[in-house]
PDB file of N, CA and C in Angstrom:
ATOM      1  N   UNK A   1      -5.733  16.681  -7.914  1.00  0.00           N
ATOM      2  CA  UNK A   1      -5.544  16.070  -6.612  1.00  0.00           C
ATOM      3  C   UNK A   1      -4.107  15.562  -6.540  1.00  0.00           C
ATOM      4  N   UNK A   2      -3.568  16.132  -5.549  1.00  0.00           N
ATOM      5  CA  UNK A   2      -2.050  15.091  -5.246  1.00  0.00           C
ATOM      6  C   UNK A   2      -1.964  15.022  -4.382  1.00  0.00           C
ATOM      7  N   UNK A   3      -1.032  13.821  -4.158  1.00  0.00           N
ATOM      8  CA  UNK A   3      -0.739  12.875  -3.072  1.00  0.00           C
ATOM      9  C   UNK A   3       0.519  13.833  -2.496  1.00  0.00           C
ATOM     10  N   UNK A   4       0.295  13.818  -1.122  1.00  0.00           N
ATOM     11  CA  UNK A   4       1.113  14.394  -0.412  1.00  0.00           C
ATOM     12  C   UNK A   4       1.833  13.782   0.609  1.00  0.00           C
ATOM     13  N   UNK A   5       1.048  12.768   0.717  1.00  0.00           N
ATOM     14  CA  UNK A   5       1.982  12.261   2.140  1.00  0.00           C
ATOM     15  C   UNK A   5       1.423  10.595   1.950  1.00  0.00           C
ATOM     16  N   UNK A   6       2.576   9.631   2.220  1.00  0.00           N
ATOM     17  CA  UNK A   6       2.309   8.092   1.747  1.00  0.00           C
ATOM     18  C   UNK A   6       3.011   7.366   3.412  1.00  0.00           C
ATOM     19  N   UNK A   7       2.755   6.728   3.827  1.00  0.00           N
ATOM     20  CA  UNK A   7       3.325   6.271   5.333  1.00  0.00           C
ATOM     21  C   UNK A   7       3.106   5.146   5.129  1.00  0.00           C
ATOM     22  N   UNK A   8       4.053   4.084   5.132  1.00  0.00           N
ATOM     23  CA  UNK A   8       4.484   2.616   5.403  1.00  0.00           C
ATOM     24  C   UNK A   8       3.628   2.015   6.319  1.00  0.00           C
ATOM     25  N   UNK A   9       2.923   1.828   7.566  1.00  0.00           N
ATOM     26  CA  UNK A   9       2.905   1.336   8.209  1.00  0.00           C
ATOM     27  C   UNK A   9       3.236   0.000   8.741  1.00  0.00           C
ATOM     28  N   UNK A  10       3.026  -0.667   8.408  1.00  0.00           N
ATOM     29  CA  UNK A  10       3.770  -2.140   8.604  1.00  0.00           C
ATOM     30  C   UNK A  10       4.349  -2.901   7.600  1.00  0.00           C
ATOM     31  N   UNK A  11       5.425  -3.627   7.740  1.00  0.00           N
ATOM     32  CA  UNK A  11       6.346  -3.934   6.499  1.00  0.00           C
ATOM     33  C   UNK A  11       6.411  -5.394   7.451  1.00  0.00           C
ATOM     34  N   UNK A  12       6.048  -6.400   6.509  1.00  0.00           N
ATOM     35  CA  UNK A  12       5.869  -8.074   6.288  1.00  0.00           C
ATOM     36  C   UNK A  12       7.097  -8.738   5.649  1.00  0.00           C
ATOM     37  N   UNK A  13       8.293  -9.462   6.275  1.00  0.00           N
ATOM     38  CA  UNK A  13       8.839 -10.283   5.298  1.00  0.00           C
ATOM     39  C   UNK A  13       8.268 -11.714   4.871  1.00  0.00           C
ATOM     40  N   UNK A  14       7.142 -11.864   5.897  1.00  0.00           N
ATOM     41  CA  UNK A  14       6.611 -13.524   5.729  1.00  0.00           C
ATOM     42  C   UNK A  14       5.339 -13.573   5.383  1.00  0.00           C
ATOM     43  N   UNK A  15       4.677 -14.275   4.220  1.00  0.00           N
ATOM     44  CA  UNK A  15       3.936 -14.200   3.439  1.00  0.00           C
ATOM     45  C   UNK A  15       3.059 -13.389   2.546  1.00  0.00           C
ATOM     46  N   UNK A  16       2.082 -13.419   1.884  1.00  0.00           N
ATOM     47  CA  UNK A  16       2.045 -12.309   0.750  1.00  0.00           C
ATOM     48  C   UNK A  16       1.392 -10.816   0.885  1.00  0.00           C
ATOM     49  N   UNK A  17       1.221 -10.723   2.309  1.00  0.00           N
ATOM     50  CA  UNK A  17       0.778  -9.008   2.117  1.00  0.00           C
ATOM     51  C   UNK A  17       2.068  -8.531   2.994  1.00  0.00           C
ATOM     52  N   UNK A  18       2.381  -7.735   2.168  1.00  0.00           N
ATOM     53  CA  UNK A  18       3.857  -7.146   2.336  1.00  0.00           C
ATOM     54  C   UNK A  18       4.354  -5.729   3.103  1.00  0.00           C
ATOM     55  N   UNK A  19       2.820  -4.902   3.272  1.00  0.00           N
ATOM     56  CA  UNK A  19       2.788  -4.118   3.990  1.00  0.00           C
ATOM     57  C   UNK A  19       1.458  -3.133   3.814  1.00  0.00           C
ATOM     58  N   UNK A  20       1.121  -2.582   5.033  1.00  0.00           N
ATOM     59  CA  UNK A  20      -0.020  -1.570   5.480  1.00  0.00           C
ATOM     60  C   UNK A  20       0.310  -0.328   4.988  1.00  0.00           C
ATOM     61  N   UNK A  21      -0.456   0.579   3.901  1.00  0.00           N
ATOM     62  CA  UNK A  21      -0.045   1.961   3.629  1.00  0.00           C
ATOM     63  C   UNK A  21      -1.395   2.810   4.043  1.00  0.00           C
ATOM     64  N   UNK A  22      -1.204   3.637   4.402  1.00  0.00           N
ATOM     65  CA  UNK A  22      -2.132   5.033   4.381  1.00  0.00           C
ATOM     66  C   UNK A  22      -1.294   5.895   3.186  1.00  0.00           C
ATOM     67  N   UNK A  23      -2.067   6.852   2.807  1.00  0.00           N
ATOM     68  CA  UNK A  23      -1.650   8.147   1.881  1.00  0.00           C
ATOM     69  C   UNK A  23      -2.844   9.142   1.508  1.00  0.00           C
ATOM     70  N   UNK A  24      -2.394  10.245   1.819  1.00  0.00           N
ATOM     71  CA  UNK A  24      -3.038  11.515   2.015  1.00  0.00           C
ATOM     72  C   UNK A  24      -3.043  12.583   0.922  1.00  0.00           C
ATOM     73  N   UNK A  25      -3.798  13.005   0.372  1.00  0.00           N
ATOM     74  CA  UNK A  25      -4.304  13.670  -0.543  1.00  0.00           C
ATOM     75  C   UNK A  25      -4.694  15.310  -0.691  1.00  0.00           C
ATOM     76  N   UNK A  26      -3.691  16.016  -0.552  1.00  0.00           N
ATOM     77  CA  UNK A  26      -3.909  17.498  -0.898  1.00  0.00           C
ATOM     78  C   UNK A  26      -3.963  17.847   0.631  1.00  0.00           C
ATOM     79  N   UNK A  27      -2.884  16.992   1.758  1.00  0.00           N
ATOM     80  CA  UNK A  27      -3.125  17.656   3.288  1.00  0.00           C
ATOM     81  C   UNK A  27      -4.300  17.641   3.451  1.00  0.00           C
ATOM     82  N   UNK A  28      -5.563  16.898   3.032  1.00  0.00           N
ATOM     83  CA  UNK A  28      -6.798  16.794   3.070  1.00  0.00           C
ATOM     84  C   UNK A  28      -7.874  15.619   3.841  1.00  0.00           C
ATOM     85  N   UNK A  29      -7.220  14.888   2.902  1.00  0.00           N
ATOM     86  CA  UNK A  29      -8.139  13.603   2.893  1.00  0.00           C
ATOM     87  C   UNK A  29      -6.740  12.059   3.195  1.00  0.00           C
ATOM     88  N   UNK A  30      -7.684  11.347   3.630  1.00  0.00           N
ATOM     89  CA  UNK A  30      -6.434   9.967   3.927  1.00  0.00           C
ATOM     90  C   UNK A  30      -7.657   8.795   3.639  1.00  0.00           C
ATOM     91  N   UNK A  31      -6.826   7.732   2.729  1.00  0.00           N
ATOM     92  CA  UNK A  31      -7.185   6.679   2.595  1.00  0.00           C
ATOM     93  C   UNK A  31      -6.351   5.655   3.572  1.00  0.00           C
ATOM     94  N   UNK A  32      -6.926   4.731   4.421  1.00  0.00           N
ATOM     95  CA  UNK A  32      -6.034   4.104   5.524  1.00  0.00           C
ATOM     96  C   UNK A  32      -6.399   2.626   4.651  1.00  0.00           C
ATOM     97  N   UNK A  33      -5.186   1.406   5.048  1.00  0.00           N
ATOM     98  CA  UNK A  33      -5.239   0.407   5.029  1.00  0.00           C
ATOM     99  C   UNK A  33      -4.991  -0.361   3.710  1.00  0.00           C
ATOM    100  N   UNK A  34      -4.214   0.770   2.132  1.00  0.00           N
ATOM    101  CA  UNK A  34      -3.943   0.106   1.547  1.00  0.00           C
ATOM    102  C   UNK A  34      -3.197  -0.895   1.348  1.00  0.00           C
ATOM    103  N   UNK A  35      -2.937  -2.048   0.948  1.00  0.00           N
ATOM    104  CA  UNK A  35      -2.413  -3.489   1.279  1.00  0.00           C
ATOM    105  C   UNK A  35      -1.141  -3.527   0.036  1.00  0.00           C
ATOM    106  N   UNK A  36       0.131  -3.651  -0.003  1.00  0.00           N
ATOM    107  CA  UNK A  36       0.940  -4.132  -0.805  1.00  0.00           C
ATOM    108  C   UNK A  36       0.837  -5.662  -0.340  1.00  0.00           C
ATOM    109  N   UNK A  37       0.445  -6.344  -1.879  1.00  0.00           N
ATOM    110  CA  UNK A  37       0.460  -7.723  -2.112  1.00  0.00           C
ATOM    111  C   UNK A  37       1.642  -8.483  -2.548  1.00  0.00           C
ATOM    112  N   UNK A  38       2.207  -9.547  -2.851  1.00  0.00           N
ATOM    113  CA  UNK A  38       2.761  -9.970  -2.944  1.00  0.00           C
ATOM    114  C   UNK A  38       1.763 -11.401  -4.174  1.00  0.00           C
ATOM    115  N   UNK A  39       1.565 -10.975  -5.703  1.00  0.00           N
ATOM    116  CA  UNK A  39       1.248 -11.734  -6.193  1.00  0.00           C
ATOM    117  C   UNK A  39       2.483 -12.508  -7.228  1.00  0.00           C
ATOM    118  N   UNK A  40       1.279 -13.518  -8.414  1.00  0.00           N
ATOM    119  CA  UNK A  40       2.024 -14.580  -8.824  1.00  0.00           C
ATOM    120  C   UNK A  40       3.140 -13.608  -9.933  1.00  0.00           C
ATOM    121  N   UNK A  41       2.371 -12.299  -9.937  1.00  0.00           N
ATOM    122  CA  UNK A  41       3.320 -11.456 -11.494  1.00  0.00           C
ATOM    123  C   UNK A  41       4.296 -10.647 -10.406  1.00  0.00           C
ATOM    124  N   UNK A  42       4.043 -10.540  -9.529  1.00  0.00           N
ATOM    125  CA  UNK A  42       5.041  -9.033  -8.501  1.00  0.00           C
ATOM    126  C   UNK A  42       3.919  -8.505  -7.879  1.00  0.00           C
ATOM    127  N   UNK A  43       4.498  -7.551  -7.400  1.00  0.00           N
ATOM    128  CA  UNK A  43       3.817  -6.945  -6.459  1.00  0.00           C
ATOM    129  C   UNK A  43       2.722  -5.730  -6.893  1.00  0.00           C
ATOM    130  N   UNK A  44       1.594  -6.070  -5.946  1.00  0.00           N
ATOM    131  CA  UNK A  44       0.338  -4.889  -6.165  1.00  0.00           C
ATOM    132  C   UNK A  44      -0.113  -4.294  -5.219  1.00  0.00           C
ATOM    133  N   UNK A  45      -1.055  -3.001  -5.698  1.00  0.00           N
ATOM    134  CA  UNK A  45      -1.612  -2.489  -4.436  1.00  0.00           C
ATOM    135  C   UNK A  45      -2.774  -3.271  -4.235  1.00  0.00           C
ATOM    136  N   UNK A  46      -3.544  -3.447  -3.044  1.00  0.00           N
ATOM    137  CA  UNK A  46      -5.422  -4.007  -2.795  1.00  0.00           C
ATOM    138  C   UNK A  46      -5.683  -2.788  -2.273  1.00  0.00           C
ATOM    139  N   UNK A  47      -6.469  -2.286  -2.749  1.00  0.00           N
ATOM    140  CA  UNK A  47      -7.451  -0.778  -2.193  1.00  0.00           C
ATOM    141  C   UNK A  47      -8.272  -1.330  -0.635  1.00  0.00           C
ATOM    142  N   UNK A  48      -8.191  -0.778   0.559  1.00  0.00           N
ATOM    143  CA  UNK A  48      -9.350  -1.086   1.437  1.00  0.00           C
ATOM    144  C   UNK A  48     -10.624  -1.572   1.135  1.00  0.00           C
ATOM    145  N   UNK A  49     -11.074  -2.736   1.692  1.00  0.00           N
ATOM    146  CA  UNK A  49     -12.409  -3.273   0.881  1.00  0.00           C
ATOM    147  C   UNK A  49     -12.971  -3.980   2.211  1.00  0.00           C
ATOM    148  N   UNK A  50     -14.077  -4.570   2.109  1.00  0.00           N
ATOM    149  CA  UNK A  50     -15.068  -5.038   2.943  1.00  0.00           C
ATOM    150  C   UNK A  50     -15.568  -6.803   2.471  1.00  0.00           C
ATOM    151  N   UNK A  51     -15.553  -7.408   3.349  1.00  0.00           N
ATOM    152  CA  UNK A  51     -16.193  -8.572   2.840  1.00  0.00           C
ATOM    153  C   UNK A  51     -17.832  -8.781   2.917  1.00  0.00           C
ATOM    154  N   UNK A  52     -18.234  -9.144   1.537  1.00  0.00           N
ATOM    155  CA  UNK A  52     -19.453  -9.356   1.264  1.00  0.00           C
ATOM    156  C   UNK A  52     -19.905 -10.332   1.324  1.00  0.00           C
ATOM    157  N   UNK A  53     -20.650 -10.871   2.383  1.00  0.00           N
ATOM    158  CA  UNK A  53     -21.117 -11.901   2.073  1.00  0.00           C
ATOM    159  C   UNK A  53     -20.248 -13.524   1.766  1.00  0.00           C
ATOM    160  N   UNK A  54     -20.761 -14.349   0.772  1.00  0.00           N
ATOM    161  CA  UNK A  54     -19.775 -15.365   1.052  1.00  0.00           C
ATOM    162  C   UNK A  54     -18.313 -15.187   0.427  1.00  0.00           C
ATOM    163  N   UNK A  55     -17.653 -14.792   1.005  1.00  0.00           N
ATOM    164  CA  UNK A  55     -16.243 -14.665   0.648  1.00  0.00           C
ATOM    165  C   UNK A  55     -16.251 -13.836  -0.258  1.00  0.00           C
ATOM    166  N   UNK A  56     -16.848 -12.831  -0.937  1.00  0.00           N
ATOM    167  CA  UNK A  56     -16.444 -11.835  -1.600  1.00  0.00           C
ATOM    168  C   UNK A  56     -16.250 -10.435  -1.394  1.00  0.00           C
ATOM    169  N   UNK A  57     -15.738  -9.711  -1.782  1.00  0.00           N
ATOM    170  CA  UNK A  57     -14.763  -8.425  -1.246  1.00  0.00           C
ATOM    171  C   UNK A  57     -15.241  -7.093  -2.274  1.00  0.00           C
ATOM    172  N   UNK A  58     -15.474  -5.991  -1.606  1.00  0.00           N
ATOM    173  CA  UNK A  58     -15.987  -4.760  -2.460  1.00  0.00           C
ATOM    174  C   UNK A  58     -15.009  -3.827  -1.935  1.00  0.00           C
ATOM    175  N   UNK A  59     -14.286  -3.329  -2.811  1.00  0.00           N
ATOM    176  CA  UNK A  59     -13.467  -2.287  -2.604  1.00  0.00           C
ATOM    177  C   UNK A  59     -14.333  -1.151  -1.642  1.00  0.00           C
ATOM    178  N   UNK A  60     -13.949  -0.477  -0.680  1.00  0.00           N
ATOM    179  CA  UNK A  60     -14.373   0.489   0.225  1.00  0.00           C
ATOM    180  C   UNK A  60     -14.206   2.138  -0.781  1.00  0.00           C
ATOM    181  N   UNK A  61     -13.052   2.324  -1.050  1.00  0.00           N
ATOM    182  CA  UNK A  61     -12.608   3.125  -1.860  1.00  0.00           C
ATOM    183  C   UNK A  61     -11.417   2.772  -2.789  1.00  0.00           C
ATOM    184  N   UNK A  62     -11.578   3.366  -3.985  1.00  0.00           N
ATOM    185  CA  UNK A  62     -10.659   2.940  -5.121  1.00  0.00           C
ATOM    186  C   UNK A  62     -10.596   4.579  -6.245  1.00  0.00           C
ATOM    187  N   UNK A  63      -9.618   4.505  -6.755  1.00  0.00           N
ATOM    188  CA  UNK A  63     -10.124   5.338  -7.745  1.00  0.00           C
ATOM    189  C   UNK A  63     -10.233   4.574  -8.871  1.00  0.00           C
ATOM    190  N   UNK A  64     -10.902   5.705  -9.836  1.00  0.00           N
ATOM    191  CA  UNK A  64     -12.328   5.408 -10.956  1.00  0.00           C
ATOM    192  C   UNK A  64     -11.281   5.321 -11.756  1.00  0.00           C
ATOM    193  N   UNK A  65      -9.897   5.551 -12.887  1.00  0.00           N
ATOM    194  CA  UNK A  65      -9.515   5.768 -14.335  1.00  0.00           C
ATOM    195  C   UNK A  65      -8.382   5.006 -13.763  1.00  0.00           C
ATOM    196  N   UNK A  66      -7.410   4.698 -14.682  1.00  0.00           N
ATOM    197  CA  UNK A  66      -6.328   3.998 -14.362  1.00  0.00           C
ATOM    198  C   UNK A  66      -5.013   4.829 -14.183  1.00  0.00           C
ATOM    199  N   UNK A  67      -5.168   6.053 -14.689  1.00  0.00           N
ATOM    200  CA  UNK A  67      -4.084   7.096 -15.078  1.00  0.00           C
ATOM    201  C   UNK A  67      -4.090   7.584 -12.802  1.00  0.00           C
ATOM    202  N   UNK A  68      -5.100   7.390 -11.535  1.00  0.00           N
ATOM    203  CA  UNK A  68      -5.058   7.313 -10.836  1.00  0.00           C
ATOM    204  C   UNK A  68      -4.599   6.549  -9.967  1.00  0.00           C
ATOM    205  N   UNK A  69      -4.938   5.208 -10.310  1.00  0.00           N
ATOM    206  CA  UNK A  69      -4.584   4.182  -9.982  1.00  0.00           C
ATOM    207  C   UNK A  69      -2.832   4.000 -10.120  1.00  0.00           C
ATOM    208  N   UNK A  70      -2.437   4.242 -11.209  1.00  0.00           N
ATOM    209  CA  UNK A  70      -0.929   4.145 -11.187  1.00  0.00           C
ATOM    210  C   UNK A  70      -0.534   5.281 -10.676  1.00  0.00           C
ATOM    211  N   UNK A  71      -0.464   6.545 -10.732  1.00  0.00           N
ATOM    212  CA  UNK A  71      -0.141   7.901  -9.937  1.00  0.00           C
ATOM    213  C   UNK A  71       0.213   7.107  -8.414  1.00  0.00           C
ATOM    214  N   UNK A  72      -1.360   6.624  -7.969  1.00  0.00           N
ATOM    215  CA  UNK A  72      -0.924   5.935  -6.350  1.00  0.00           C
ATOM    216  C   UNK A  72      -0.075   4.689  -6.381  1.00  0.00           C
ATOM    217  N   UNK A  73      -0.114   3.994  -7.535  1.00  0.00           N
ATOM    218  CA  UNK A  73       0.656   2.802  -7.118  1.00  0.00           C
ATOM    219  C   UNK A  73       2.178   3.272  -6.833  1.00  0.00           C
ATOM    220  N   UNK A  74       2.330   4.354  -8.101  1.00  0.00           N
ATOM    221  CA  UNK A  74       3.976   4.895  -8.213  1.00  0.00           C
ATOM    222  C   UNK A  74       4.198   5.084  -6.474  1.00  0.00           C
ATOM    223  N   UNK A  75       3.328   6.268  -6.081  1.00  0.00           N
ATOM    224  CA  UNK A  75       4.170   6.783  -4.972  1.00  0.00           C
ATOM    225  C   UNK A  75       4.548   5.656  -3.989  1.00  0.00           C
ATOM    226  N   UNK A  76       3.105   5.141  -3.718  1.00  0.00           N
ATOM    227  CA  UNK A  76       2.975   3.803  -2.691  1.00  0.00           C
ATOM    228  C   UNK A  76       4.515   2.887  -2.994  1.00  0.00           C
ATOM    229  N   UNK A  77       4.870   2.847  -3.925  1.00  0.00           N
ATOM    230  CA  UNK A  77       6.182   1.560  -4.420  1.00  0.00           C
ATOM    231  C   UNK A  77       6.921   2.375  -4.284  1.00  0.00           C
ATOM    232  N   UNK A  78       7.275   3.675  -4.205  1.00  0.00           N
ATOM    233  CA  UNK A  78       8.208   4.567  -3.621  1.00  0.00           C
ATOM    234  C   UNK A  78       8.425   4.582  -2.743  1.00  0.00           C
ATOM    235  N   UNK A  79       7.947   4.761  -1.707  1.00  0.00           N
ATOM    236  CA  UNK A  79       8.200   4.543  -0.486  1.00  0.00           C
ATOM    237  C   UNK A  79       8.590   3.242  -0.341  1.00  0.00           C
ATOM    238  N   UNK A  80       7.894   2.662   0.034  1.00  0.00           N
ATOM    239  CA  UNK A  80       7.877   1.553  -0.168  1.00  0.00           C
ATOM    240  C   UNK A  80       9.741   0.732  -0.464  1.00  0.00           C
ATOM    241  N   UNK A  81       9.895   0.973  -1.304  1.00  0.00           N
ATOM    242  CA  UNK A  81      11.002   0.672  -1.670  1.00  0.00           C
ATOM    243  C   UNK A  81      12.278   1.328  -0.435  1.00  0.00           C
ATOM    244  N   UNK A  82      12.131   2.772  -0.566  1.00  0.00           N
ATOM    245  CA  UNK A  82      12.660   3.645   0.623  1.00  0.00           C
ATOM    246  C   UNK A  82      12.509   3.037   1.870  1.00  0.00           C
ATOM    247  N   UNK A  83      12.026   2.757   2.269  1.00  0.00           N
ATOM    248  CA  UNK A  83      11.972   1.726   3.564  1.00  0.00           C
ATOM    249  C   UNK A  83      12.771   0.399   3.763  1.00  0.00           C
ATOM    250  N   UNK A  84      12.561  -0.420   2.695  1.00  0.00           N
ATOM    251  CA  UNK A  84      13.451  -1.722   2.552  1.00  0.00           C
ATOM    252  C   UNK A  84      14.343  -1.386   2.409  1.00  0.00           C
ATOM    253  N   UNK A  85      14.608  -0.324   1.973  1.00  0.00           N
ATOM    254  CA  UNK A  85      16.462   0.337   1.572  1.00  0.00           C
ATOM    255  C   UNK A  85      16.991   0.780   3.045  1.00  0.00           C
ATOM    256  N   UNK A  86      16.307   1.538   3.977  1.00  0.00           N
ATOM    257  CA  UNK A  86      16.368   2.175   4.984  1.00  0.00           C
ATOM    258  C   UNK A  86      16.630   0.581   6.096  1.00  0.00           C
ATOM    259  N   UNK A  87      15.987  -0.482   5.544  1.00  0.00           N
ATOM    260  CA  UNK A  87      16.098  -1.460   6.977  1.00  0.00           C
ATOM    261  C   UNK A  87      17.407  -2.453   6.297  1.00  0.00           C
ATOM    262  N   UNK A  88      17.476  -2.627   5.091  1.00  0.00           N
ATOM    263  CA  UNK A  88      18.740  -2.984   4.979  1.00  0.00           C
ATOM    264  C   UNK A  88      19.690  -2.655   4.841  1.00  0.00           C
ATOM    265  N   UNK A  89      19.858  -0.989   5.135  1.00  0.00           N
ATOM    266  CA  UNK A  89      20.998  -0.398   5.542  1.00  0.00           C
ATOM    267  C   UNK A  89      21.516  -0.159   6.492  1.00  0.00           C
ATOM    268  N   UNK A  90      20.392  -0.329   7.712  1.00  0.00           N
ATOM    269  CA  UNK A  90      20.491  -0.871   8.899  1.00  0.00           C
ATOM    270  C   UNK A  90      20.809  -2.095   9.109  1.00  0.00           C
ATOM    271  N   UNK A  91      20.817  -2.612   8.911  1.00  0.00           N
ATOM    272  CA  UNK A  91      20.719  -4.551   8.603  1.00  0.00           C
ATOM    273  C   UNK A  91      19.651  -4.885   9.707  1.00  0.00           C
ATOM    274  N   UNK A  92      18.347  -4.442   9.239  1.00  0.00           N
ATOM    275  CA  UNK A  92      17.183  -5.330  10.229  1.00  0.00           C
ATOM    276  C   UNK A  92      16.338  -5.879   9.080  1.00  0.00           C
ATOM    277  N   UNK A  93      15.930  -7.208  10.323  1.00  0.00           N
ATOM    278  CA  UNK A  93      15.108  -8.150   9.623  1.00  0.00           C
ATOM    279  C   UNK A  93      13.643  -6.886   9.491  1.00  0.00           C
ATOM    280  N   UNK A  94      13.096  -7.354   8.462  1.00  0.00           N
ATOM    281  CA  UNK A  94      11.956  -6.773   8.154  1.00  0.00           C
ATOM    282  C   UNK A  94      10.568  -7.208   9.232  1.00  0.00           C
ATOM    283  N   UNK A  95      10.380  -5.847  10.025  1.00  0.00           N
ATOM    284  CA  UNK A  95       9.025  -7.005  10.719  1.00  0.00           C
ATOM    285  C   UNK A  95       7.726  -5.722  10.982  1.00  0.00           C
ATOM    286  N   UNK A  96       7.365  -5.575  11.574  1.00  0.00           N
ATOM    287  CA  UNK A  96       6.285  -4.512  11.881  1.00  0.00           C
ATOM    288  C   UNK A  96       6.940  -3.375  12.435  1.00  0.00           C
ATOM    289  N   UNK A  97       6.928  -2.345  11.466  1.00  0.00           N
ATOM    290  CA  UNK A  97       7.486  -0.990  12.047  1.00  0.00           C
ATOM    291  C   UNK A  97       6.253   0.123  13.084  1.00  0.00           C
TER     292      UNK A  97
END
């Protein structure tokens, strides 16, 4: 399976979710609404999830091994990065693209 296509959607300079990703899988399949966080170590992905009940959260979709999990984190922080480079080479404040 590879990732083919990763899209920014919204980029946050003010507080800790830092931006909205979708990314698409073999021109196939799309996972919408992954979350770049802004935690206490740096930054992470949150997989789309659902709230359960009292305040707890079940991932919607995730992948299963970790050797996946980083594959998507890489690209996701790729971009990712490409974008903040792209708005401060513009010189814009970071806000909802």
């Amino acid at each position: 399976m590879n990732i083919t296509d990763v899209r920014i959607r919204k980029v946050n300079d003010e507080g800790k979710m830092k931006a909205v990703v979708s990314i698409t899988f073999d021109d196939e399949f799309v996972v919408h609404d992954i979350k770049i966080i802004e935690g206490q170590n740096g930054l992470f992905i949150a997989m789309p999830s659902r709230k359960m009940g009292e305040g707890d959260f079940r991932d919607i979709a995730h992948p299963l091994v970790s050797e996946t999990r980083n594959k998507i984190r890489d690209a996701i922080f790729a971009e990712y990065e490409k974008v903040l480079a792209q708005k401060a080479a513009e010189g814009e404040t970071i806000t909802e693209q």
